[in-house]
Structures are given as C-alpha cells and as structure tokens.
C-alpha atoms as a PDB file:
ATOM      1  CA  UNK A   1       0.000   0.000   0.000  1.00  0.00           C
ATOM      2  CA  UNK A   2       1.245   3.545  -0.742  1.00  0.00           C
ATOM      3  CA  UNK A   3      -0.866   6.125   0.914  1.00  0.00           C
ATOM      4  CA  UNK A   4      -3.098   5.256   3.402  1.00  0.00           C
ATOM      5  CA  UNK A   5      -5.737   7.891   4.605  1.00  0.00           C
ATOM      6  CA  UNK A   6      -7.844   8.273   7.844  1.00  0.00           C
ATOM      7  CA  UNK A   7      -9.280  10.330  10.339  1.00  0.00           C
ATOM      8  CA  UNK A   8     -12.587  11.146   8.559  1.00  0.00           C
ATOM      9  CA  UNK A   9     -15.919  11.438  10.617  1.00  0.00           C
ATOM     10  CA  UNK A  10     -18.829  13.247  11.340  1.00  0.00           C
ATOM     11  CA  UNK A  11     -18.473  16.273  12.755  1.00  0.00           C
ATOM     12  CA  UNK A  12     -20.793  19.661  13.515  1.00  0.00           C
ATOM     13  CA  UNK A  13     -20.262  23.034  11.786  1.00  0.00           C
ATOM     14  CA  UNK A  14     -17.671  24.989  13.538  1.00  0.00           C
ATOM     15  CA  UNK A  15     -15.731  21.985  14.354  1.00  0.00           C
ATOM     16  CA  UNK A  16     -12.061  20.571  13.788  1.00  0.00           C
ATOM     17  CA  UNK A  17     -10.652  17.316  11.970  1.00  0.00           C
ATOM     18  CA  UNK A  18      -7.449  16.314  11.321  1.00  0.00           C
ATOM     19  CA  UNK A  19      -6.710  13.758   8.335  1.00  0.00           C
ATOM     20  CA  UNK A  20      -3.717  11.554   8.235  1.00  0.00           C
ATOM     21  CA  UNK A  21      -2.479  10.145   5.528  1.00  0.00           C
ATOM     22  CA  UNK A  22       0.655   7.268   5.747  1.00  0.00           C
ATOM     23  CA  UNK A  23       2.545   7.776   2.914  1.00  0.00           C
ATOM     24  CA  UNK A  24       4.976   4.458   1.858  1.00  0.00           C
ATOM     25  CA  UNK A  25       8.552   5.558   2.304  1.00  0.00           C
ATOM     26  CA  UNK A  26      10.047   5.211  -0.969  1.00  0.00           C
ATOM     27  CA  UNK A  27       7.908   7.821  -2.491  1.00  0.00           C
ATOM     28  CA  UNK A  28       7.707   9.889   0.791  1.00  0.00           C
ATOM     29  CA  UNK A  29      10.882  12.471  -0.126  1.00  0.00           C
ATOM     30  CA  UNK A  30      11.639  14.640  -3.237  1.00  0.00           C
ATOM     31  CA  UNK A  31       7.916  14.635  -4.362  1.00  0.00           C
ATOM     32  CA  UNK A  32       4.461  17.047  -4.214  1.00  0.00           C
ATOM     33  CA  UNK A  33       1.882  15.737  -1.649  1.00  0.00           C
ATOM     34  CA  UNK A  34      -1.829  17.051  -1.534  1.00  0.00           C
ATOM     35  CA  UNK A  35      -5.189  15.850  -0.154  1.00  0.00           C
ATOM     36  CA  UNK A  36      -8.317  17.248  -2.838  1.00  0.00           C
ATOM     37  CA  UNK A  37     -12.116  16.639  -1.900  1.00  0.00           C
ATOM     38  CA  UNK A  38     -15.021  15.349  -3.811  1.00  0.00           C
ATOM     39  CA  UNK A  39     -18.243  16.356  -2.868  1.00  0.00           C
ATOM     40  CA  UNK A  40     -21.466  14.155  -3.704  1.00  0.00           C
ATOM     41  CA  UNK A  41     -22.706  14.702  -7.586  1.00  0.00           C
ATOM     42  CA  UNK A  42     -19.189  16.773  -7.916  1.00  0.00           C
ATOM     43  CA  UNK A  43     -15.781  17.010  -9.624  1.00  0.00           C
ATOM     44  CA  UNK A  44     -12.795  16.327  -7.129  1.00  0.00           C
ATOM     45  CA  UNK A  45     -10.937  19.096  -6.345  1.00  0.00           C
ATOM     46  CA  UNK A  46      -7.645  20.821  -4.953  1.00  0.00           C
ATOM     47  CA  UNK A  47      -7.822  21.616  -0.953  1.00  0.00           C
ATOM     48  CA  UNK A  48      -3.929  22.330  -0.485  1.00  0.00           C
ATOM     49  CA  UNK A  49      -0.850  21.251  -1.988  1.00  0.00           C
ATOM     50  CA  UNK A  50       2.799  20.814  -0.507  1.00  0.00           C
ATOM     51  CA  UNK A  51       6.487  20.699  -1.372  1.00  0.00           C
ATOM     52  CA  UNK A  52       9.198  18.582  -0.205  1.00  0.00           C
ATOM     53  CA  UNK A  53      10.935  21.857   0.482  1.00  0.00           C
ATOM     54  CA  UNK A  54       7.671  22.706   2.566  1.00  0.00           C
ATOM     55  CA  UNK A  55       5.690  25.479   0.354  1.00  0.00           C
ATOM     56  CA  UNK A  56       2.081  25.343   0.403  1.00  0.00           C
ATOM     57  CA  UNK A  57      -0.701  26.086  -1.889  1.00  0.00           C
ATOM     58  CA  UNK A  58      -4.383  26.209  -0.818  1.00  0.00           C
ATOM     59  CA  UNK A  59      -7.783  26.349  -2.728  1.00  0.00           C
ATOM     60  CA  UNK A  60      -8.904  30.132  -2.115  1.00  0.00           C
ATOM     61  CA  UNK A  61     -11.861  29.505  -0.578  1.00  0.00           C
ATOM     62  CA  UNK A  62     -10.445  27.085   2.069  1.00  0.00           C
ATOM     63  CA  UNK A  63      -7.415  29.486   3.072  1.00  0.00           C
ATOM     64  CA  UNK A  64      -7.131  30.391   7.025  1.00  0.00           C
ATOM     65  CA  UNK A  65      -9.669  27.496   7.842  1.00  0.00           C
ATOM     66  CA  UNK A  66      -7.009  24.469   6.372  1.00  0.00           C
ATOM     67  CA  UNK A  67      -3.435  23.818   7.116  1.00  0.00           C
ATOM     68  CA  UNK A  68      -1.437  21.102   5.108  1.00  0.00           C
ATOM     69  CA  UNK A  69       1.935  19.803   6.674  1.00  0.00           C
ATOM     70  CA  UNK A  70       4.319  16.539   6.101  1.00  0.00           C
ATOM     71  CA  UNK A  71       5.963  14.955   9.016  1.00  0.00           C
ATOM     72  CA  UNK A  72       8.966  13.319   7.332  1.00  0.00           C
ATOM     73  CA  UNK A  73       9.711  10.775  10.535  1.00  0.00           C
ATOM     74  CA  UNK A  74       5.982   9.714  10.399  1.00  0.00           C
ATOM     75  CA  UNK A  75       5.945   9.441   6.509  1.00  0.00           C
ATOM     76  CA  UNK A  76       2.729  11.040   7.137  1.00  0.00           C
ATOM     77  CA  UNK A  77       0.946  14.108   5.091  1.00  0.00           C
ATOM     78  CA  UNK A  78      -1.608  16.264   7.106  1.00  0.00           C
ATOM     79  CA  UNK A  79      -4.644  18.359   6.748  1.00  0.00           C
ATOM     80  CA  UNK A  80      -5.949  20.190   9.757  1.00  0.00           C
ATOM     81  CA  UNK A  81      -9.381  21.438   9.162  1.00  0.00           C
ATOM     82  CA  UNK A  82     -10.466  24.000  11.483  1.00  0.00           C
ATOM     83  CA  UNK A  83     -14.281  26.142  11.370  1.00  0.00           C
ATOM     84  CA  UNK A  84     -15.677  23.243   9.694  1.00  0.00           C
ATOM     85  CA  UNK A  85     -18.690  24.022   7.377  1.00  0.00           C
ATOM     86  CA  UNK A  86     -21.300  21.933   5.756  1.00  0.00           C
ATOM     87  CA  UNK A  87     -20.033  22.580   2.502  1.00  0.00           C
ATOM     88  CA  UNK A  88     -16.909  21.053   3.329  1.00  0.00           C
ATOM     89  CA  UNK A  89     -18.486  17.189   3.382  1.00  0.00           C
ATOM     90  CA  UNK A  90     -17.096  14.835   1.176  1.00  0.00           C
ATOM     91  CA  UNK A  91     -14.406  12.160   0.493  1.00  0.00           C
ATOM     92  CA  UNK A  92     -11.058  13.311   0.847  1.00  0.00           C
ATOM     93  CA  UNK A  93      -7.690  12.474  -1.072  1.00  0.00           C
ATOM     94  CA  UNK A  94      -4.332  12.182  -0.359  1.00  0.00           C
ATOM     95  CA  UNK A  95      -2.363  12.446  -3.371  1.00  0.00           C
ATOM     96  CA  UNK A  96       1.605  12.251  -4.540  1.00  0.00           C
ATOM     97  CA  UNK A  97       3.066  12.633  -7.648  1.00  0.00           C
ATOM     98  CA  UNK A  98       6.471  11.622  -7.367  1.00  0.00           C
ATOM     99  CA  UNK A  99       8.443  11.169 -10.422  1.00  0.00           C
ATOM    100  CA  UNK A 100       6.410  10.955 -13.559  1.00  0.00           C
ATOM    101  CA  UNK A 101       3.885   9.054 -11.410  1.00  0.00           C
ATOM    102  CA  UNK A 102       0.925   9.890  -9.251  1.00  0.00           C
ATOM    103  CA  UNK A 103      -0.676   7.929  -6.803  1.00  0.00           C
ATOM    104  CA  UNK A 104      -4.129   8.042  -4.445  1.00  0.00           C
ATOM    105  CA  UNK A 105      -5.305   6.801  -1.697  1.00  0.00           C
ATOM    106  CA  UNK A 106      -8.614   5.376  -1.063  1.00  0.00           C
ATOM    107  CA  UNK A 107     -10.220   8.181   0.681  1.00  0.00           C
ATOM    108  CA  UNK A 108     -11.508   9.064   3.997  1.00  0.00           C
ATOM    109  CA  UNK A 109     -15.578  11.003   4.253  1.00  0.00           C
ATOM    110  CA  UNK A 110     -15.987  13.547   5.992  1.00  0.00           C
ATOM    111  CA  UNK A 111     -19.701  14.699   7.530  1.00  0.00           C
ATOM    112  CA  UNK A 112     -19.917  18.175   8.757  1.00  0.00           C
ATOM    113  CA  UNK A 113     -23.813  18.588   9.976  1.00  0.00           C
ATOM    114  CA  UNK A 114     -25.565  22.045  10.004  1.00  0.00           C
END
C-alpha cells in the first residue's frame, strides 16, 4: 500500500478534523503531496498542496480554515481542518506525484452537519 488515509468522521459546523495520511517511504521524499475533496454529484478538487521543500498552496476559498503539513519521521501528510462548514463534506484524497507518477489513496468522508 502507498498512501493510506484516515481520520474522517462526522463532525458539527464549527468543528475541527485532522486527516492523516501514511505515505509508503520510498515515495515519501523529493515529491508534491496534496489531499483534494469530492463532494457528492461533484468534480474532485484541490484543498492544499505541498512541497518537499515545505511550500504550500491552498484552494482560495479554504485558506485560514485548512493547514497542510508533512511529518517526514511519520511518513505522514496532514490536513488540519479548522471552522468546519457543511459545505466542506465529502471524500477526501491524499495524493503524490512523485516522479512521472501519481498515486491516491482510497479516501476518507468527511460529515460536517448544520
């Protein structure tokens, strides 16, 4: 297995999750790591993005509320989700492309009731 995700669950608005995601080690260093979301009936998209070197990139809407991060003794990728809305439900993502090659995890839902 390559990337592993958890930490999904149902939560109410204004509430916190953090998502882990193991990440295998030989595709851990040198690489881009980012979790996107898919929302029921919708396209999967971009949350946040990181570098090996550490920069970060985060979808517009989610910036202030989300904070991605890489542990590199855990081999684990991040996403702290603070202020949690309704509108942030669905199944999450990590992803890596290292090399010419990308790989997924199997996704974790998250539930964020009004």
């Amino acid at each position: 297995v390559q990337l592993q995700a958890f930490g999904g669950g149902v939560v109410q608005a204004g509430g916190s999750l953090r998502l882990s995601c193991a990440v295998s080690r030989t595709i851990f260093n040198n690489n881009i790591m980012a979790w996107y979301r898919q929302a029921p009936g919708k396209q999967r998209d971009l949350v946040a993005r990181i570098t090996s070197g550490g920069s970060t990139e985060y979808a517009d809407s989610l910036k202030g509320r989300f904070t991605i991060s890489r542990d590199r003794a855990k081999y684990t990728l991040y996403l702290q989700m603070n202020s949690l809305k309704p509108e942030d439900t669905g199944v999450y993502y990590c992803n890596v492309q290292y090399t010419i090659r990308e790989y997924w995890g199997q996704g974790t839902q998250v539930t964020v009731s009004s």
